[in-house]
PDB file of N, CA and C in Angstrom:
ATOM      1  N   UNK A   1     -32.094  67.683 -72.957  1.00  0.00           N
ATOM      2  CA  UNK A   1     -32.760  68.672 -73.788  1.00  0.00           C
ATOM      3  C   UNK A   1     -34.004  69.160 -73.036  1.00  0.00           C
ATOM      4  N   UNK A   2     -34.329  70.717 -73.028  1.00  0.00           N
ATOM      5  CA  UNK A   2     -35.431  71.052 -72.176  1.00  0.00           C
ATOM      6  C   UNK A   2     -36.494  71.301 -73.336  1.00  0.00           C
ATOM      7  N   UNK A   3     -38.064  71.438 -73.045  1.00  0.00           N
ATOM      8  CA  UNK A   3     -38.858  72.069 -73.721  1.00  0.00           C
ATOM      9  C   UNK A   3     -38.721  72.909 -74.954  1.00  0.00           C
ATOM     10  N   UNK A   4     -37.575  74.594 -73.955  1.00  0.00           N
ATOM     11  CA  UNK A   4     -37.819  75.556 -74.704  1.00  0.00           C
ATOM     12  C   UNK A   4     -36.996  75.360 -76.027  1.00  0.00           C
ATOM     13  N   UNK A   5     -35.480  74.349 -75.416  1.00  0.00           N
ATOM     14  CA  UNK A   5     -34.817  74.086 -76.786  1.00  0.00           C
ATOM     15  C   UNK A   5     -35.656  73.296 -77.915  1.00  0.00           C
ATOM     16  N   UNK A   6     -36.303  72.421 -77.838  1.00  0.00           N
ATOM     17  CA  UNK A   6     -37.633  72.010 -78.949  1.00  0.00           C
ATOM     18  C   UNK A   6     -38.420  73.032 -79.489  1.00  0.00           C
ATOM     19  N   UNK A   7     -38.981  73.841 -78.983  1.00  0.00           N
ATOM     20  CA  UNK A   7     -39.278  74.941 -79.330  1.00  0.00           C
ATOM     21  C   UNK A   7     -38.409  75.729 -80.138  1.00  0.00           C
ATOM     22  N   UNK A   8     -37.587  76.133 -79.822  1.00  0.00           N
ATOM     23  CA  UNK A   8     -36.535  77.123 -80.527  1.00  0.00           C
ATOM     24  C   UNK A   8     -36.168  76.647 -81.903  1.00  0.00           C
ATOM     25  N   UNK A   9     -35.749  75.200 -81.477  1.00  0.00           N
ATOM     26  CA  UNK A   9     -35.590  74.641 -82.997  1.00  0.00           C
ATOM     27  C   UNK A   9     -36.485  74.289 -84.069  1.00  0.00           C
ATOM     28  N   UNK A  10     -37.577  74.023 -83.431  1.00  0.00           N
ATOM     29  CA  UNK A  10     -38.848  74.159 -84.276  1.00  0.00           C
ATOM     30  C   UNK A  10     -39.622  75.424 -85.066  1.00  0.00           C
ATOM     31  N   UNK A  11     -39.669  76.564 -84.206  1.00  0.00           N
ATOM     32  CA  UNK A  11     -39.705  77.389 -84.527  1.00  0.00           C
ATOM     33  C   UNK A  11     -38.552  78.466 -85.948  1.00  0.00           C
ATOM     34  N   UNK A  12     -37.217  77.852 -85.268  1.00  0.00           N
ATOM     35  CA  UNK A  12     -35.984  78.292 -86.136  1.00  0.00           C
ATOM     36  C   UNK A  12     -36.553  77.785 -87.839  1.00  0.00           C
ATOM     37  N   UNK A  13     -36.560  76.334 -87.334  1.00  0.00           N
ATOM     38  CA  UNK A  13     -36.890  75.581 -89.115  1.00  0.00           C
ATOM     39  C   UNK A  13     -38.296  75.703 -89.206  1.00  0.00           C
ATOM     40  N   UNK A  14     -39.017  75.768 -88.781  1.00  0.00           N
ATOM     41  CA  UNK A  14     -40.590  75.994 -89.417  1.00  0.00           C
ATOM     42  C   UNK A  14     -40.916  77.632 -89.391  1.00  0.00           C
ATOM     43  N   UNK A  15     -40.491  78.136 -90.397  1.00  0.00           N
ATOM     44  CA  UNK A  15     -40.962  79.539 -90.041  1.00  0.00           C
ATOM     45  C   UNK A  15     -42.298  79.906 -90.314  1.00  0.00           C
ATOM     46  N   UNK A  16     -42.479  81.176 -88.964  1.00  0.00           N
ATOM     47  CA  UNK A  16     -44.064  81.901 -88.874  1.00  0.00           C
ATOM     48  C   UNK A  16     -44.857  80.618 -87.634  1.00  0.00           C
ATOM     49  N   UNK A  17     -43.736  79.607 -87.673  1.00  0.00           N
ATOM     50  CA  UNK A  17     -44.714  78.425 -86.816  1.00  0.00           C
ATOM     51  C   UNK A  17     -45.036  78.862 -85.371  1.00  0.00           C
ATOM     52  N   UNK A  18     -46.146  78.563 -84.780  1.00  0.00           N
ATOM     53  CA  UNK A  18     -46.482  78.718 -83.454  1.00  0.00           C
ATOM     54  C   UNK A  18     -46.366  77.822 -82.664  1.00  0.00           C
ATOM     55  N   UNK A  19     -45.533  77.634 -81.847  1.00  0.00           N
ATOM     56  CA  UNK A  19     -44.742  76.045 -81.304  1.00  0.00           C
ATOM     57  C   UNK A  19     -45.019  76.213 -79.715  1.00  0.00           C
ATOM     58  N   UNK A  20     -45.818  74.733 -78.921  1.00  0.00           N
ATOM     59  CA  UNK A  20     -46.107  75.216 -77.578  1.00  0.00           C
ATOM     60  C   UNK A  20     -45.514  73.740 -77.383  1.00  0.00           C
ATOM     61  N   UNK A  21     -44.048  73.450 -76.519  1.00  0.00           N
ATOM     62  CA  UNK A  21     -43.544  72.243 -75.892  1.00  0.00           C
ATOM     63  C   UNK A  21     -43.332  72.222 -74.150  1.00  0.00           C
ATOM     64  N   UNK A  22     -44.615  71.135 -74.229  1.00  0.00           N
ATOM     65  CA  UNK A  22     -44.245  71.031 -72.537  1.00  0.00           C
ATOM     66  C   UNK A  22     -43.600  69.285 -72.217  1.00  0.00           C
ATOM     67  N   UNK A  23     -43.124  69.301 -71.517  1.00  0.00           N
ATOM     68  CA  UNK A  23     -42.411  67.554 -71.041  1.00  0.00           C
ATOM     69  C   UNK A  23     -41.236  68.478 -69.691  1.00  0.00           C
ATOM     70  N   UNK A  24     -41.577  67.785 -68.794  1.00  0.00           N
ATOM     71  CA  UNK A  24     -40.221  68.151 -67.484  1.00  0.00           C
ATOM     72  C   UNK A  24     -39.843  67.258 -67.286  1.00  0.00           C
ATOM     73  N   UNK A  25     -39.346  65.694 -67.893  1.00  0.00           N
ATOM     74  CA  UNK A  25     -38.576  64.946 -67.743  1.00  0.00           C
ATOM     75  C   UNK A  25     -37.169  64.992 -68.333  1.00  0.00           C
ATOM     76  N   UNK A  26     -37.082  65.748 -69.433  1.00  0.00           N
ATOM     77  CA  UNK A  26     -35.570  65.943 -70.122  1.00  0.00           C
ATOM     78  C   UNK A  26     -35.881  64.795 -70.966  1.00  0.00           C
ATOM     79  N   UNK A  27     -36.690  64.347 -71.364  1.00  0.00           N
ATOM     80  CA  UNK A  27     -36.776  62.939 -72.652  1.00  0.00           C
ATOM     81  C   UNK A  27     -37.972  62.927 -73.022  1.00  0.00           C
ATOM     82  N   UNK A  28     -39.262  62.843 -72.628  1.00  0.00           N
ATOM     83  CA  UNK A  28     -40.516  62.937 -72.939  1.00  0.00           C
ATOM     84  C   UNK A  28     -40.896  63.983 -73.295  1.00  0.00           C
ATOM     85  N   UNK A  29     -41.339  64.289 -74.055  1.00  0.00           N
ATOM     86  CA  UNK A  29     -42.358  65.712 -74.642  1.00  0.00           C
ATOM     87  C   UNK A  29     -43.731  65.770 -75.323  1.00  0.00           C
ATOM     88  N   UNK A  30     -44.628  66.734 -75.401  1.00  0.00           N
ATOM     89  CA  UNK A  30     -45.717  67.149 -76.393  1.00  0.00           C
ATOM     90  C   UNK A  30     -45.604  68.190 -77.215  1.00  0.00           C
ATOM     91  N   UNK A  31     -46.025  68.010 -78.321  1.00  0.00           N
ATOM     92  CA  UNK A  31     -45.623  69.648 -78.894  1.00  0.00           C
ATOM     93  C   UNK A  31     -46.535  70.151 -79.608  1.00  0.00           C
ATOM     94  N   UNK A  32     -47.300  71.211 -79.767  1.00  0.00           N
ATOM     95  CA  UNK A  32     -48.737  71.654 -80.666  1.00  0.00           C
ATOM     96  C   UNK A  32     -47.601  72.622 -81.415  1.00  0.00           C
ATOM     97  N   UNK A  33     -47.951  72.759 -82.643  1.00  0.00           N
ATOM     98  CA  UNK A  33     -47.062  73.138 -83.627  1.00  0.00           C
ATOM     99  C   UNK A  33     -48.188  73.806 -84.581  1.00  0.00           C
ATOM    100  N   UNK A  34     -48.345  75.027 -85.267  1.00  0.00           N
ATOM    101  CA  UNK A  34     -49.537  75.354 -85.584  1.00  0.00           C
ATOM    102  C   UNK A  34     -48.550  76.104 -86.938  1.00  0.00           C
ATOM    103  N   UNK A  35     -48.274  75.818 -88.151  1.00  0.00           N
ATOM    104  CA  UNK A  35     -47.827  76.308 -89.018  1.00  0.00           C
ATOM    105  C   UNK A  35     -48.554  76.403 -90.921  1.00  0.00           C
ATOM    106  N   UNK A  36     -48.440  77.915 -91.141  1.00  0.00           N
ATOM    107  CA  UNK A  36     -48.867  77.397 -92.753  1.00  0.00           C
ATOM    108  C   UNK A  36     -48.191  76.501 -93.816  1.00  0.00           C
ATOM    109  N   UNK A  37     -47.082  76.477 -93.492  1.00  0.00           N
ATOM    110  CA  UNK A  37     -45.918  75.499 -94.046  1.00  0.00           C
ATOM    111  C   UNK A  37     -46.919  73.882 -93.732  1.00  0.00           C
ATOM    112  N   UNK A  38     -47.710  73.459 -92.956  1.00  0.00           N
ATOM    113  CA  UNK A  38     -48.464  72.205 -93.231  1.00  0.00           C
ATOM    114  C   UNK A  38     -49.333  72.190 -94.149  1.00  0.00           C
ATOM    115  N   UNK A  39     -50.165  73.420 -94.606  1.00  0.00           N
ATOM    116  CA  UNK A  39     -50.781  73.678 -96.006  1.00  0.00           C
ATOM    117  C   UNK A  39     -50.805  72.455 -96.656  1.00  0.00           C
ATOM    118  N   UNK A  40     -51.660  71.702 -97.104  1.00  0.00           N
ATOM    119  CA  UNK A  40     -51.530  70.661 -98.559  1.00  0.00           C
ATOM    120  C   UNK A  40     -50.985  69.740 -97.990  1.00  0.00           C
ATOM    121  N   UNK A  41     -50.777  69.451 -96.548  1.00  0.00           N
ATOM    122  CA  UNK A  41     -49.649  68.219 -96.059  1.00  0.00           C
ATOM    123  C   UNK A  41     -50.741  67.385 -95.415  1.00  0.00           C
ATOM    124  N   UNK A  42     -50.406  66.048 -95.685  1.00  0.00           N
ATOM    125  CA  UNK A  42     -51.374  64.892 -94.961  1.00  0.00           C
ATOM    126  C   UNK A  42     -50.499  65.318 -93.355  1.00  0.00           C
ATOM    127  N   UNK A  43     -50.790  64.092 -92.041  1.00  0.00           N
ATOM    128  CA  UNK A  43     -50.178  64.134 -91.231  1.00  0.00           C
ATOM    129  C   UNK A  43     -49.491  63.805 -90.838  1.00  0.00           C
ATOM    130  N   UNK A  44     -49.075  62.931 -91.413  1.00  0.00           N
ATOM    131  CA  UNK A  44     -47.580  62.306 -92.001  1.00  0.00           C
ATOM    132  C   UNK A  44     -46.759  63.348 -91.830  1.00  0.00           C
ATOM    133  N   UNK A  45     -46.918  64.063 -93.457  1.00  0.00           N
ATOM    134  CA  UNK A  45     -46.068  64.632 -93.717  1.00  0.00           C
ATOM    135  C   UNK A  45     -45.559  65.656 -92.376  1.00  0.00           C
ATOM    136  N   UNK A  46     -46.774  66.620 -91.984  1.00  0.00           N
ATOM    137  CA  UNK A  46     -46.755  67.472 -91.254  1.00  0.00           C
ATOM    138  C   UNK A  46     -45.731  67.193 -90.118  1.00  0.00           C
ATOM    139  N   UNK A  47     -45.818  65.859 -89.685  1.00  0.00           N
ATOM    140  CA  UNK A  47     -45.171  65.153 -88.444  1.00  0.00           C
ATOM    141  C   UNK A  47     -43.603  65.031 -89.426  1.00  0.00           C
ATOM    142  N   UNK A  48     -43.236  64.820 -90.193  1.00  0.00           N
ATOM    143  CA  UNK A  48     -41.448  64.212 -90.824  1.00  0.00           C
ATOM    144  C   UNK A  48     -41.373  65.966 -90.669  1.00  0.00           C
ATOM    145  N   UNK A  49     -41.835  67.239 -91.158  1.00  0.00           N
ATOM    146  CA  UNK A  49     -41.404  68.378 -91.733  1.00  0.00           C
ATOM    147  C   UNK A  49     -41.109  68.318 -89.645  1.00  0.00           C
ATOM    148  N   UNK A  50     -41.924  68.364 -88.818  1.00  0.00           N
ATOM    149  CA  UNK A  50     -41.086  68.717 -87.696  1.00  0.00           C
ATOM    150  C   UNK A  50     -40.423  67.907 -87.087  1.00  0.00           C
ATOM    151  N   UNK A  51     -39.924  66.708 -87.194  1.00  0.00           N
ATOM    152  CA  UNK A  51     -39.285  65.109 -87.021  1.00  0.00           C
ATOM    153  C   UNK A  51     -37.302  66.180 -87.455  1.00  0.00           C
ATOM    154  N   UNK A  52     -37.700  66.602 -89.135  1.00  0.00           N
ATOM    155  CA  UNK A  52     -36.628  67.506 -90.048  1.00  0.00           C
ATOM    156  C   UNK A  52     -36.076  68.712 -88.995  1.00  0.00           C
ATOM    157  N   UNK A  53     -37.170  69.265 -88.433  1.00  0.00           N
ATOM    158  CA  UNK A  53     -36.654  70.459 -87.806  1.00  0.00           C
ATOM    159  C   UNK A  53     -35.844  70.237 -87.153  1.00  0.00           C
ATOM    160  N   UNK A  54     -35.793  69.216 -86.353  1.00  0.00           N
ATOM    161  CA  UNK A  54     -35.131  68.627 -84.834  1.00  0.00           C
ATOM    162  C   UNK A  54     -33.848  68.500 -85.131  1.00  0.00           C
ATOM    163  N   UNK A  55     -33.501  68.108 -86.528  1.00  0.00           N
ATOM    164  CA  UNK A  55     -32.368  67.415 -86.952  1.00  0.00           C
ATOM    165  C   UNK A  55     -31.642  66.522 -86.678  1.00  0.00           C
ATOM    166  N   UNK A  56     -32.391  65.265 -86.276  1.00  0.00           N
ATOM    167  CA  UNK A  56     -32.331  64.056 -85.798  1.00  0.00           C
ATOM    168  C   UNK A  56     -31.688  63.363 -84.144  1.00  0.00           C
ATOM    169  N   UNK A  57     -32.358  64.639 -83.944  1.00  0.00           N
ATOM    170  CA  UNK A  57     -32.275  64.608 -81.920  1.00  0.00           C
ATOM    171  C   UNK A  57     -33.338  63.299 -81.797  1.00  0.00           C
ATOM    172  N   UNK A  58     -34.191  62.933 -82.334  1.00  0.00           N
ATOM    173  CA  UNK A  58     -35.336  61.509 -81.941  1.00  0.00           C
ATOM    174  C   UNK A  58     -34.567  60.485 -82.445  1.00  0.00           C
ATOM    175  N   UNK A  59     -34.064  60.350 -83.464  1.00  0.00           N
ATOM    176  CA  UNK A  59     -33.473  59.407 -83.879  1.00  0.00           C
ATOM    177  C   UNK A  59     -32.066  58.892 -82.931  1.00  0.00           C
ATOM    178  N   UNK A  60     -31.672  60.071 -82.643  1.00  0.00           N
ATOM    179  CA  UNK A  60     -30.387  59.743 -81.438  1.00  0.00           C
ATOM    180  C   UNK A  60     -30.591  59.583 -79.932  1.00  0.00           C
ATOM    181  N   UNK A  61     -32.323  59.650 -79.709  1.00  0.00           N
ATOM    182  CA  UNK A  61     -32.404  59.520 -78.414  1.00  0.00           C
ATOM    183  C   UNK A  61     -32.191  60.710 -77.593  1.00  0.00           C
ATOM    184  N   UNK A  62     -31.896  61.885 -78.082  1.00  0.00           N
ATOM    185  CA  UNK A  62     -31.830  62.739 -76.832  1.00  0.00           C
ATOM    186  C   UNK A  62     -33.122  63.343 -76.713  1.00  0.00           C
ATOM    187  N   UNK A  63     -34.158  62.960 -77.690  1.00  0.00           N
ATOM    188  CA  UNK A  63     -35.685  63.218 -77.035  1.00  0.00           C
ATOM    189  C   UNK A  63     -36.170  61.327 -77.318  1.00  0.00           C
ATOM    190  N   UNK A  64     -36.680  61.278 -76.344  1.00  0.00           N
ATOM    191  CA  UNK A  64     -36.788  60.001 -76.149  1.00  0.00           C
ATOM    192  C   UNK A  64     -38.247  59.713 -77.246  1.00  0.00           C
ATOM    193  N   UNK A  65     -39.306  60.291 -76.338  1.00  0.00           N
ATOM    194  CA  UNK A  65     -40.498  60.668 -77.149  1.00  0.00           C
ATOM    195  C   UNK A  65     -40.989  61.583 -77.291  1.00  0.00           C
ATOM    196  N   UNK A  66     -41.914  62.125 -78.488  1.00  0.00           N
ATOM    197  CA  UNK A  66     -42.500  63.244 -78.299  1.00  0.00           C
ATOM    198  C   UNK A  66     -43.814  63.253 -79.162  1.00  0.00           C
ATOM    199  N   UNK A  67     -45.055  63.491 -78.605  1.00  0.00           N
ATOM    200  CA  UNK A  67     -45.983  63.207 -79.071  1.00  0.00           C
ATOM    201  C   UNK A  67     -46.292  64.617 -79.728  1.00  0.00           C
ATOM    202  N   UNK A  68     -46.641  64.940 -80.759  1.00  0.00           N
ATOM    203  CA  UNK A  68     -46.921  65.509 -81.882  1.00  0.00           C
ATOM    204  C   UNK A  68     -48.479  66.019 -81.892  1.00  0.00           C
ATOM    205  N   UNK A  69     -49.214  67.685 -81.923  1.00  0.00           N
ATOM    206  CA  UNK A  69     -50.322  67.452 -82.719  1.00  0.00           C
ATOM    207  C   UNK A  69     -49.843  68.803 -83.738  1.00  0.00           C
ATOM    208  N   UNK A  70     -50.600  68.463 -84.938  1.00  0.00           N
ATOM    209  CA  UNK A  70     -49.803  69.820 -85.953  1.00  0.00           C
ATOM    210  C   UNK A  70     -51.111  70.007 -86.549  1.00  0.00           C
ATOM    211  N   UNK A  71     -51.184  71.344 -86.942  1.00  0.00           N
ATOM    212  CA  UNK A  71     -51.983  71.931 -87.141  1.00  0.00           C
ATOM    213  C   UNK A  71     -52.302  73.050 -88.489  1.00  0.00           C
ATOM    214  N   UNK A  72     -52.821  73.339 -89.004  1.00  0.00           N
ATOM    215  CA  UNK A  72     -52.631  75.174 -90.186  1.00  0.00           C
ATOM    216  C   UNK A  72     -53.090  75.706 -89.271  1.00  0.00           C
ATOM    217  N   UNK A  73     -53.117  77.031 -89.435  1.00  0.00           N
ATOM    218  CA  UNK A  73     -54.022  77.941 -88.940  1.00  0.00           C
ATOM    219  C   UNK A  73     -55.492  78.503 -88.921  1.00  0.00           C
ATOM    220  N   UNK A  74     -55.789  77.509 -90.036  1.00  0.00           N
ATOM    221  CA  UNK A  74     -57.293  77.007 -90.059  1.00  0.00           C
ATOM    222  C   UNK A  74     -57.489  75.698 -89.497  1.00  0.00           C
ATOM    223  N   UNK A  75     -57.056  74.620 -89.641  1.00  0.00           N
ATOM    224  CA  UNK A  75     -57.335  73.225 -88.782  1.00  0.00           C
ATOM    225  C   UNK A  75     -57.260  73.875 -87.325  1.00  0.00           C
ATOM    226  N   UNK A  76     -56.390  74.389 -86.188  1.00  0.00           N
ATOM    227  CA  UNK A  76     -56.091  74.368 -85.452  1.00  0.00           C
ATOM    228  C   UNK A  76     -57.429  75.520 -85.148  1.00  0.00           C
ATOM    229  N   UNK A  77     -58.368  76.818 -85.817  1.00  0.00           N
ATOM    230  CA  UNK A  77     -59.343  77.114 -85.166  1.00  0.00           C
ATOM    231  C   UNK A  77     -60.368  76.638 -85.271  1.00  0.00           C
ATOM    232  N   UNK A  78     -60.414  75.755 -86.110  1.00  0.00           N
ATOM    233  CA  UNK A  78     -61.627  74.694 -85.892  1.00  0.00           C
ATOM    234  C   UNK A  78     -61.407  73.726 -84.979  1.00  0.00           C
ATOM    235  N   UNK A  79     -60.068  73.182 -84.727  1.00  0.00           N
ATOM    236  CA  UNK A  79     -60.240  72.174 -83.487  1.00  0.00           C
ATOM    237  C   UNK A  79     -60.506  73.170 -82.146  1.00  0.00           C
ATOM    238  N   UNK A  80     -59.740  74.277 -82.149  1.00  0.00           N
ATOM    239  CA  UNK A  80     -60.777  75.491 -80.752  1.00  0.00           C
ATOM    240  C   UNK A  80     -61.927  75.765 -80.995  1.00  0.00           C
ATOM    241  N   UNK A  81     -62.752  75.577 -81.672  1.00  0.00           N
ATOM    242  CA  UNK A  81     -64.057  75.679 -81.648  1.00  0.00           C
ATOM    243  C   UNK A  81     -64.929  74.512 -81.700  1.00  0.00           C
ATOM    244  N   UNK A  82     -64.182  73.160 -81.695  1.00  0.00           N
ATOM    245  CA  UNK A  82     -65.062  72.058 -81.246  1.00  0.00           C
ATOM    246  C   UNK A  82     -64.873  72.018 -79.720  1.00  0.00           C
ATOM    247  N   UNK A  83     -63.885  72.704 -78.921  1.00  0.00           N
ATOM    248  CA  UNK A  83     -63.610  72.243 -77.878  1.00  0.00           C
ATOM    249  C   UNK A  83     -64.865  72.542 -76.937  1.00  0.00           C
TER     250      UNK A  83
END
């Protein structure tokens, strides 16, 4: 599995989401995921709603890992403006 396919599928099931996946191993990944659909969601949740998107590609191993940061579109310009 490459990057852009994480992307695609993330994007497909999270709609309006802004999805940036980098990993060039074919198993490891990161993914900044910036969607209003996290609205009202602890980070938990935020993390299972894109865990859902994947449709259980982590669970089967064809992404080995993938480290997660998720965001609204307000959390995510306040974390650019602490930077």
């Amino acid at each position: 599995m490459q990057a852009i396919d994480i992307e695609r599928l993330i994007a497909e099931n999270i709609p309006g989401a802004a999805v940036t996946v980098s990993g060039d191993d074919g198993r490891h990944f990161e993914a900044l995921v910036v969607a209003d659909a996290f609205e009202g969601m602890s980070r938990v949740q935020q993390h299972r709603l894109v865990y859902q998107a994947l449709g259980g590609r982590v669970e089967s191993e064809q992404i080995h890992a993938l480290a997660l940061k998720t965001y609204t579109p307000e959390g995510w310009a306040r974390a650019r403006d602490q930077q």
